[in-house]
C-alpha atoms as a PDB file:
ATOM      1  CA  UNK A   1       0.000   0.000   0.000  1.00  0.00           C
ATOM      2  CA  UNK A   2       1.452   3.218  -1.571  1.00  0.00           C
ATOM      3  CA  UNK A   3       0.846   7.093  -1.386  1.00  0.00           C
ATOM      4  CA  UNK A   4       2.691   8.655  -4.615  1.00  0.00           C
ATOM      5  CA  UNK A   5       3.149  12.475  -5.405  1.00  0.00           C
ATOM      6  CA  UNK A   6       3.896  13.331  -8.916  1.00  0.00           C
ATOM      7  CA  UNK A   7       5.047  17.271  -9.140  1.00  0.00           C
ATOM      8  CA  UNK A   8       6.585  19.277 -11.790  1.00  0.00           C
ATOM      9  CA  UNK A   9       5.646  22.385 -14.494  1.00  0.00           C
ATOM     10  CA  UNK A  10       2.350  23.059 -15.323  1.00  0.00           C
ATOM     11  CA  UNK A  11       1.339  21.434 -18.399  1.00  0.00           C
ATOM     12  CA  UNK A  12       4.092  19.022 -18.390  1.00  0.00           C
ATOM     13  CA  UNK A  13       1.884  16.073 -18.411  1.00  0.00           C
ATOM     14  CA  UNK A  14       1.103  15.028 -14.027  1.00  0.00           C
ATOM     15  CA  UNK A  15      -2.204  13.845 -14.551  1.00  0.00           C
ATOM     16  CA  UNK A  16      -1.415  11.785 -17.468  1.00  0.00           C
ATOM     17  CA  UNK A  17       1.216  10.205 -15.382  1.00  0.00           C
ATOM     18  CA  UNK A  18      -0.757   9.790 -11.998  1.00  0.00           C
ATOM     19  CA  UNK A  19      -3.507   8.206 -13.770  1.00  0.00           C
ATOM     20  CA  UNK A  20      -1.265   5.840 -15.694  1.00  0.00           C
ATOM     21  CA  UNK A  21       0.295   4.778 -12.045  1.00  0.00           C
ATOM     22  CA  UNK A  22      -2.760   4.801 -10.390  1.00  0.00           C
ATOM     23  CA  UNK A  23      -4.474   2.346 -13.206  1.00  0.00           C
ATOM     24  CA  UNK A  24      -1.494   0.010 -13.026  1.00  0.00           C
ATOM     25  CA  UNK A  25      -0.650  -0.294  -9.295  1.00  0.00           C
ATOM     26  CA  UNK A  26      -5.171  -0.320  -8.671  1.00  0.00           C
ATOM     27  CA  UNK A  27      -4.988   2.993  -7.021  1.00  0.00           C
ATOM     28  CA  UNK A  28      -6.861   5.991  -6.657  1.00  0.00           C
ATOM     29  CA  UNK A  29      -5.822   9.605  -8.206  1.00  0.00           C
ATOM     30  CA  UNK A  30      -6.413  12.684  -5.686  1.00  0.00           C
ATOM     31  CA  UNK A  31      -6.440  15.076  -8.704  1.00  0.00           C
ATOM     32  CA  UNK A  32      -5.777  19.107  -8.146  1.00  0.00           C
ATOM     33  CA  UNK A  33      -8.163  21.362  -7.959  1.00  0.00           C
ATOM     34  CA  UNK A  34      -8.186  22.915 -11.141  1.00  0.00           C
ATOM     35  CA  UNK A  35     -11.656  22.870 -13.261  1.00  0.00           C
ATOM     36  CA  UNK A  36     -14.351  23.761 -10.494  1.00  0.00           C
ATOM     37  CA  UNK A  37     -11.288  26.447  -9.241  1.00  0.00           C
ATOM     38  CA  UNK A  38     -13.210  29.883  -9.489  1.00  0.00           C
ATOM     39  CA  UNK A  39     -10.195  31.879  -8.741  1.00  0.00           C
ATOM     40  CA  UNK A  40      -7.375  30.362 -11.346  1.00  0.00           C
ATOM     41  CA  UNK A  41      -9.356  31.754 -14.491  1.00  0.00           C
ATOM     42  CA  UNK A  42      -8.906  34.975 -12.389  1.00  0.00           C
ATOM     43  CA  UNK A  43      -5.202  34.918 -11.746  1.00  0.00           C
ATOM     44  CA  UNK A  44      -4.560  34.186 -15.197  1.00  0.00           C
ATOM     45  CA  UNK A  45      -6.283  36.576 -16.963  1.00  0.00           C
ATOM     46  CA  UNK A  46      -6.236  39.766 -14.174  1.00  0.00           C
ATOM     47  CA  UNK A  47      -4.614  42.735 -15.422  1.00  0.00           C
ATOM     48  CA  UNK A  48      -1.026  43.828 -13.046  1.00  0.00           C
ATOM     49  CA  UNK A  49      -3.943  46.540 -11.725  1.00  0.00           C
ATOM     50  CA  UNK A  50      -6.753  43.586 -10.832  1.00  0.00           C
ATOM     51  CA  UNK A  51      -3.987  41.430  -9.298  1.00  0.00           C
ATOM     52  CA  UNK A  52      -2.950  44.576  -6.772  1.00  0.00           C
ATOM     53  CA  UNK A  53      -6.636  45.541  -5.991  1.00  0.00           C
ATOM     54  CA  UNK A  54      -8.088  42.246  -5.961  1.00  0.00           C
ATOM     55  CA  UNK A  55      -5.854  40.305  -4.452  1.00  0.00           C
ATOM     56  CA  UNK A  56      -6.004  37.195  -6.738  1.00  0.00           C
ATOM     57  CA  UNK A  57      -2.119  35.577  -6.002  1.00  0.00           C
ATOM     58  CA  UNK A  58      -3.244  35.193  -2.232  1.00  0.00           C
ATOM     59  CA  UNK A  59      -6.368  34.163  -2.270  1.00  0.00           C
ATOM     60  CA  UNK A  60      -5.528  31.611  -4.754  1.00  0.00           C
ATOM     61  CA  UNK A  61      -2.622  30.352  -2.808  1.00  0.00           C
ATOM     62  CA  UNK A  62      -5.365  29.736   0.135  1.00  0.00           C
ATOM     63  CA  UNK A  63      -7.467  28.072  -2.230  1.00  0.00           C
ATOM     64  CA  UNK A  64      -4.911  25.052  -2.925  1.00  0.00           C
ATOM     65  CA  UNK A  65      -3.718  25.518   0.381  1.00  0.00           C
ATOM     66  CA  UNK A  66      -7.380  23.990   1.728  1.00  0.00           C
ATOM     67  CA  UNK A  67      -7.918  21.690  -0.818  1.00  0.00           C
ATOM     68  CA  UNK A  68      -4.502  20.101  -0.938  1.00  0.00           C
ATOM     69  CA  UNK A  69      -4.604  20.159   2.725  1.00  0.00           C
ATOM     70  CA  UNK A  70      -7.720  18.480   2.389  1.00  0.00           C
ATOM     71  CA  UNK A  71      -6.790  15.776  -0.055  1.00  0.00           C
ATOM     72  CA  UNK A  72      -3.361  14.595   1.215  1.00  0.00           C
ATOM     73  CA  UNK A  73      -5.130  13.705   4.437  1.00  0.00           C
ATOM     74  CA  UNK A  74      -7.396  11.893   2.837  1.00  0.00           C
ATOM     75  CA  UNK A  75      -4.964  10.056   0.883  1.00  0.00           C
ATOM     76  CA  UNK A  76      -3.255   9.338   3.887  1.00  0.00           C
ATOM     77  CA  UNK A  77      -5.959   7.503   4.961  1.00  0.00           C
ATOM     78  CA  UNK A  78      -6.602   5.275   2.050  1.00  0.00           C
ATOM     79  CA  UNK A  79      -3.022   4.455   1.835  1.00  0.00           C
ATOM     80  CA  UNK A  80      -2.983   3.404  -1.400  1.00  0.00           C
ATOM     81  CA  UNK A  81      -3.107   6.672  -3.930  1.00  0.00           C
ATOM     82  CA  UNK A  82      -1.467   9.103  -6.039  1.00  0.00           C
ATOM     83  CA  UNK A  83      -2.140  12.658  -5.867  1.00  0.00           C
ATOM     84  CA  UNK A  84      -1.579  14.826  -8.791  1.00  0.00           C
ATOM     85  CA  UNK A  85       0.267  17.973  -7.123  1.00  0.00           C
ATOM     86  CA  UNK A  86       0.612  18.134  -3.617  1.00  0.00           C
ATOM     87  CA  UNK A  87       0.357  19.998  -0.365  1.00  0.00           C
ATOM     88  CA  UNK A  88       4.347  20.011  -0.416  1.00  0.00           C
ATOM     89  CA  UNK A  89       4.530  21.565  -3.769  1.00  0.00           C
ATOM     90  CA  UNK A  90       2.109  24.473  -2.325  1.00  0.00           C
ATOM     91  CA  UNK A  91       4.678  26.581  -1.064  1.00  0.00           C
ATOM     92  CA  UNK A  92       7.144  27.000  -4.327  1.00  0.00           C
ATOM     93  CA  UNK A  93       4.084  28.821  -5.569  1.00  0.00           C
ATOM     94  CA  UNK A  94       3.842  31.192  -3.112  1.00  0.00           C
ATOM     95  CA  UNK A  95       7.294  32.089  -3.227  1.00  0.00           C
ATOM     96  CA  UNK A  96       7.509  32.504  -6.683  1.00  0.00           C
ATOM     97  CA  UNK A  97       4.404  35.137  -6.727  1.00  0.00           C
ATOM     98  CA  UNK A  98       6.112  36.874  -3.451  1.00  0.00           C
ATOM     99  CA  UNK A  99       9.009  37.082  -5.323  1.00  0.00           C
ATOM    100  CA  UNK A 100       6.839  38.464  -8.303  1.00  0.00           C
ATOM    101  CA  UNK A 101       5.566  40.683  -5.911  1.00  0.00           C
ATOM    102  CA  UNK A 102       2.060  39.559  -6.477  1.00  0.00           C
ATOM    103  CA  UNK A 103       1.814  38.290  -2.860  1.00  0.00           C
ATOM    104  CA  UNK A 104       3.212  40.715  -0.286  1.00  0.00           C
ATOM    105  CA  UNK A 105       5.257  40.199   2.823  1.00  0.00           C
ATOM    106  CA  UNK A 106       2.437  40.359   5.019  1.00  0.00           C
ATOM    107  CA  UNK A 107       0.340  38.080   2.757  1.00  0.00           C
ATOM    108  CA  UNK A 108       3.019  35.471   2.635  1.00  0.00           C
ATOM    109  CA  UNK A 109       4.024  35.613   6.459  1.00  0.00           C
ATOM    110  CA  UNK A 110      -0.031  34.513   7.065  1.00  0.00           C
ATOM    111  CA  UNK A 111       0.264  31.703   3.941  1.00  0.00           C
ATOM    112  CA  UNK A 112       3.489  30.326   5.611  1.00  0.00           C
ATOM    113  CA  UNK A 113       2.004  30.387   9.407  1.00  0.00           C
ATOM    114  CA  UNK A 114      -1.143  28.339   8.059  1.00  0.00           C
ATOM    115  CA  UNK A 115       0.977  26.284   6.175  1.00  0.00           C
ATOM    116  CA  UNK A 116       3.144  25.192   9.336  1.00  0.00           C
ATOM    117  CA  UNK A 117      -0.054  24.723  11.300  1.00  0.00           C
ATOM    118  CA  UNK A 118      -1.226  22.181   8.821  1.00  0.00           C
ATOM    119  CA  UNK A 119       2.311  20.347   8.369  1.00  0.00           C
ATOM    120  CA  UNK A 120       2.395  19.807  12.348  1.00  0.00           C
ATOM    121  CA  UNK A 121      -1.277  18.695  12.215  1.00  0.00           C
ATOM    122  CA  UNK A 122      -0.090  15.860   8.692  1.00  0.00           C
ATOM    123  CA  UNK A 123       3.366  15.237  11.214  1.00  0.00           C
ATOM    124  CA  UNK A 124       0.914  13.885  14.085  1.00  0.00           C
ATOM    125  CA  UNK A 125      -1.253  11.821  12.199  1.00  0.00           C
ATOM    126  CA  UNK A 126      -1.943   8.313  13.858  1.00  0.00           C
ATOM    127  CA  UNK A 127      -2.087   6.335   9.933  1.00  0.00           C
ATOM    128  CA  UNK A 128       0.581   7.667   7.507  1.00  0.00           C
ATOM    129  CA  UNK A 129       2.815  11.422   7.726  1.00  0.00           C
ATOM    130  CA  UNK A 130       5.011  11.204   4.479  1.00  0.00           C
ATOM    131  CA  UNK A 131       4.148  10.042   0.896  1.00  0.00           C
ATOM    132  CA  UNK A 132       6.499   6.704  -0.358  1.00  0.00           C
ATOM    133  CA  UNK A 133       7.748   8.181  -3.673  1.00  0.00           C
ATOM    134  CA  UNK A 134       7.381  11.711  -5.342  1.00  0.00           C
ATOM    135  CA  UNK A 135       7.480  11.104  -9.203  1.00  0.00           C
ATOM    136  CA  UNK A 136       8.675  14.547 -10.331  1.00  0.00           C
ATOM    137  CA  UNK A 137       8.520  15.157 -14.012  1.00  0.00           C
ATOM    138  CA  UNK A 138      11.241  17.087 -15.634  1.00  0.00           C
ATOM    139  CA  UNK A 139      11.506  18.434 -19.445  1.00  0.00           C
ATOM    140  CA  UNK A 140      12.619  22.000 -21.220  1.00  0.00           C
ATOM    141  CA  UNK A 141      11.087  24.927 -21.235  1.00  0.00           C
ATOM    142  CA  UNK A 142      10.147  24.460 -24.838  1.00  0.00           C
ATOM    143  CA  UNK A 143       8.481  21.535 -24.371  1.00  0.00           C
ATOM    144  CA  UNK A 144       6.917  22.925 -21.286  1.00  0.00           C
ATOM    145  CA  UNK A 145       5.501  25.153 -23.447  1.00  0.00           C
ATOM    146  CA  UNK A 146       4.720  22.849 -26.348  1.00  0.00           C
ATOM    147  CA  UNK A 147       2.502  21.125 -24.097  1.00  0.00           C
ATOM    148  CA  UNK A 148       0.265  23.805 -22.132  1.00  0.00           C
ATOM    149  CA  UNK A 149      -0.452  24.842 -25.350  1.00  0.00           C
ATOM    150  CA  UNK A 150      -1.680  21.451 -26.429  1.00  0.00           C
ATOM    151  CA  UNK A 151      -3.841  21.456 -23.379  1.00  0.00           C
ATOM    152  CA  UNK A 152      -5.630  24.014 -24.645  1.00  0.00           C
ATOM    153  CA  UNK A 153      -7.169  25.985 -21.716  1.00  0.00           C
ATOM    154  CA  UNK A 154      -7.716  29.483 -23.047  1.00  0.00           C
ATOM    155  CA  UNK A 155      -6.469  31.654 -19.828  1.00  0.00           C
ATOM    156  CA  UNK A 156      -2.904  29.291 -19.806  1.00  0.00           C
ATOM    157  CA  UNK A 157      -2.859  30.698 -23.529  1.00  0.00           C
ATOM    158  CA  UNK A 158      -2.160  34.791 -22.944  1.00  0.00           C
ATOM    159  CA  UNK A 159       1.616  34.949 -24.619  1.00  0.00           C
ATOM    160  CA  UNK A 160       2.039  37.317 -21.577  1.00  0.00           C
ATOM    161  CA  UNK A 161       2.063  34.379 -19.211  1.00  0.00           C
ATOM    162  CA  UNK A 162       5.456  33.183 -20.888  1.00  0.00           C
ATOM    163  CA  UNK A 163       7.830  35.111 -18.531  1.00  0.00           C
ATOM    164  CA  UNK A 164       5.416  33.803 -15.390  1.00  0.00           C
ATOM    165  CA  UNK A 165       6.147  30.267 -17.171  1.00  0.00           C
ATOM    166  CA  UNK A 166       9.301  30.931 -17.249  1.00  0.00           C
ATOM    167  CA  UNK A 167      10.241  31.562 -13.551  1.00  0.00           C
ATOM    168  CA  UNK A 168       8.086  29.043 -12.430  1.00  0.00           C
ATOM    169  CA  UNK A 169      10.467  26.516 -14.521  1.00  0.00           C
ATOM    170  CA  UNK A 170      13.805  28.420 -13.454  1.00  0.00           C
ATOM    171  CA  UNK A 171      13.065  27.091 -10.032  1.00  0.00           C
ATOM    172  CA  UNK A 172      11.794  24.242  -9.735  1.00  0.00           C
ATOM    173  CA  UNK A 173      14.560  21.894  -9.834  1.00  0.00           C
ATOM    174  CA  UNK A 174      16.219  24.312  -6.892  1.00  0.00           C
ATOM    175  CA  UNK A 175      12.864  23.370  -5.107  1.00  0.00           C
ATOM    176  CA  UNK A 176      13.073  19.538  -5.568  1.00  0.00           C
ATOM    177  CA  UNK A 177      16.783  19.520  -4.578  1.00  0.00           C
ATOM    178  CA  UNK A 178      16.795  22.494  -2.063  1.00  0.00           C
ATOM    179  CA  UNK A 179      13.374  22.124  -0.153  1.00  0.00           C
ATOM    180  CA  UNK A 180      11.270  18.613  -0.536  1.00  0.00           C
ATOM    181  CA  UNK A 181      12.442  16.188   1.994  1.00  0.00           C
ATOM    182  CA  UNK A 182       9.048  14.256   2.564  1.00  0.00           C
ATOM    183  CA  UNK A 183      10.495  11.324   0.698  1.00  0.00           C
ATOM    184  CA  UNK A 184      12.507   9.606  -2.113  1.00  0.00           C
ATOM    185  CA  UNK A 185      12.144  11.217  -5.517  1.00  0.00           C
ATOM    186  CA  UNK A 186      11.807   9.457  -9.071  1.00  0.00           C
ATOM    187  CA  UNK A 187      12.867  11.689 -11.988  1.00  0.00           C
ATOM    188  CA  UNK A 188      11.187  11.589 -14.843  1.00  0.00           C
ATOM    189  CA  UNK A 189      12.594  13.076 -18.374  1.00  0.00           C
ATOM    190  CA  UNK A 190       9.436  14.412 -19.861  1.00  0.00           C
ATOM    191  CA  UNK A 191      11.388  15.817 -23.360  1.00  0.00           C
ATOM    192  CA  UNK A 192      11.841  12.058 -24.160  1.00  0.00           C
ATOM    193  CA  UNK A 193       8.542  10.227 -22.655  1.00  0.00           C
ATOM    194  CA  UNK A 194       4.935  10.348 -23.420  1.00  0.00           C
ATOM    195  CA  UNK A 195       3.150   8.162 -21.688  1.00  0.00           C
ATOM    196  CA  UNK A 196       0.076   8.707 -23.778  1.00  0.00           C
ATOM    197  CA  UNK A 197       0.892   7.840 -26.886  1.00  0.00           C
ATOM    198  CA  UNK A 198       3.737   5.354 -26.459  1.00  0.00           C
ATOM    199  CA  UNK A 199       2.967   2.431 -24.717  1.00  0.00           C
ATOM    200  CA  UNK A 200       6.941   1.463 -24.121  1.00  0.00           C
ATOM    201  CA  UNK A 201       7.349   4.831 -22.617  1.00  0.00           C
ATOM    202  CA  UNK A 202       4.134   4.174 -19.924  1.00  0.00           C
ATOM    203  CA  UNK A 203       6.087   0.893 -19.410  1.00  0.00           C
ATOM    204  CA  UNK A 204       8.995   2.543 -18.525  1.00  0.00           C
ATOM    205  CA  UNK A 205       8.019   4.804 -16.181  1.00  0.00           C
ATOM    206  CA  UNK A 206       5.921   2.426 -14.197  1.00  0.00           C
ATOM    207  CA  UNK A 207       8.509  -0.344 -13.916  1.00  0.00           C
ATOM    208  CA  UNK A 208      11.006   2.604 -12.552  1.00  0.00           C
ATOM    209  CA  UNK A 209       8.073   3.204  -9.900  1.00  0.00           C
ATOM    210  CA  UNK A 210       8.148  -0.031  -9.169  1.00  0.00           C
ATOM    211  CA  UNK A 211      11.929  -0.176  -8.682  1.00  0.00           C
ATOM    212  CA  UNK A 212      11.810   2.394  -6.567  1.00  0.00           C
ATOM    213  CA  UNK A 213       8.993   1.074  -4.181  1.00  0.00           C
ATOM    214  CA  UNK A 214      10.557  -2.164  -4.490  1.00  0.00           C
ATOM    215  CA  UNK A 215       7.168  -4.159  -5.846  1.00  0.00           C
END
């Protein structure tokens, strides 16, 4: 019995891959909040003016704060899922938009005290307090690219998100290396995999997660 994370870019394929592991290892997929969000549409498509007055960043932040909070100790629980994005990849998001200056001291001071309230609360929990394996999914910015565009949800589309892109991918590998600790890490090349439309690939990259969890 198994709790996975997979983590990386947006758009660089998680769900494809936590469904894949979840259908061949008979678990269930804890998927992120994304299409019944009502603030993301908001944060992407806010002008620099909306995103000072309105406060979009923050309250988004709090948004997958909750419901990752929510869904990790539920997976915890079952003992046997994959979550696609976690509670432990919340916080690289923050910082990048306090770094943007999109979320301000104050802001992030209150984001990082809830944030520590509800890692002490997943610490003392009496079933499971770490996932097994974080599958994080790696590829260039061009492909990064290549893909949220095959996604095709109109506010990722704006060319003026590129730079946001961008900075988001600049750091993320400092994040994996620098700051996640819950467990051991799988690292998947995502320039030269697609588990969607090559079987051999999906292969691959479930008989590495199986390596690694030593089933």
């Amino acid at each position: 019995m198994t709790v996975i994370v997979v983590s990386g870019m947006i758009g660089i394929g998680k769900t494809s891959v936590s469904e894949l592991l979840a259908d061949s290892l008979g678990t269930k997929v804890y998927y992120e909040s994304v299409d019944d969000n009502p603030i993301l549409p908001l944060f992407y498509t806010a002008s620099d003016k909306e995103i000072q007055e309105k406060r979009y960043p923050f309250l988004l932040q709090l948004y997958f704060l909750r419901t990752r909070f929510q869904a990790i100790k539920e997976a915890y629980k079952e003992d046997n899922t994959v979550l696609d994005r976690s509670i432990y990849e919340d916080w690289y998001f923050a910082k990048v938009n306090h770094d943007l200056g999109r979320i301000s001291y104050l802001e992030m001071q209150i984001y990082e005290g809830l944030l520590d309230e509800m890692m002490k609360e997943i610490d003392g929990l009496p079933y499971k307090k770490a996932p097994d394996l974080n599958v994080y999914l790696k590829a260039s910015f061009d492909t990064v690219l290549h893909r949220i565009g095959l996604r095709g949800r109109d506010f990722e589309q704006d060319e003026s998100l590129v730079d946001y892109y961008r900075t988001l991918w600049e750091g993320y590998d400092e994040w994996l290396h620098k700051h996640y600790k819950a467990s051991d890490v799988l690292i998947v090349d995502m320039d030269s995999t697609d588990v969607v439309n090559n079987p051999a690939d999906a292969d691959k990259v479930v008989k590495q997660v199986k390596s690694k969890l030593g089933i």
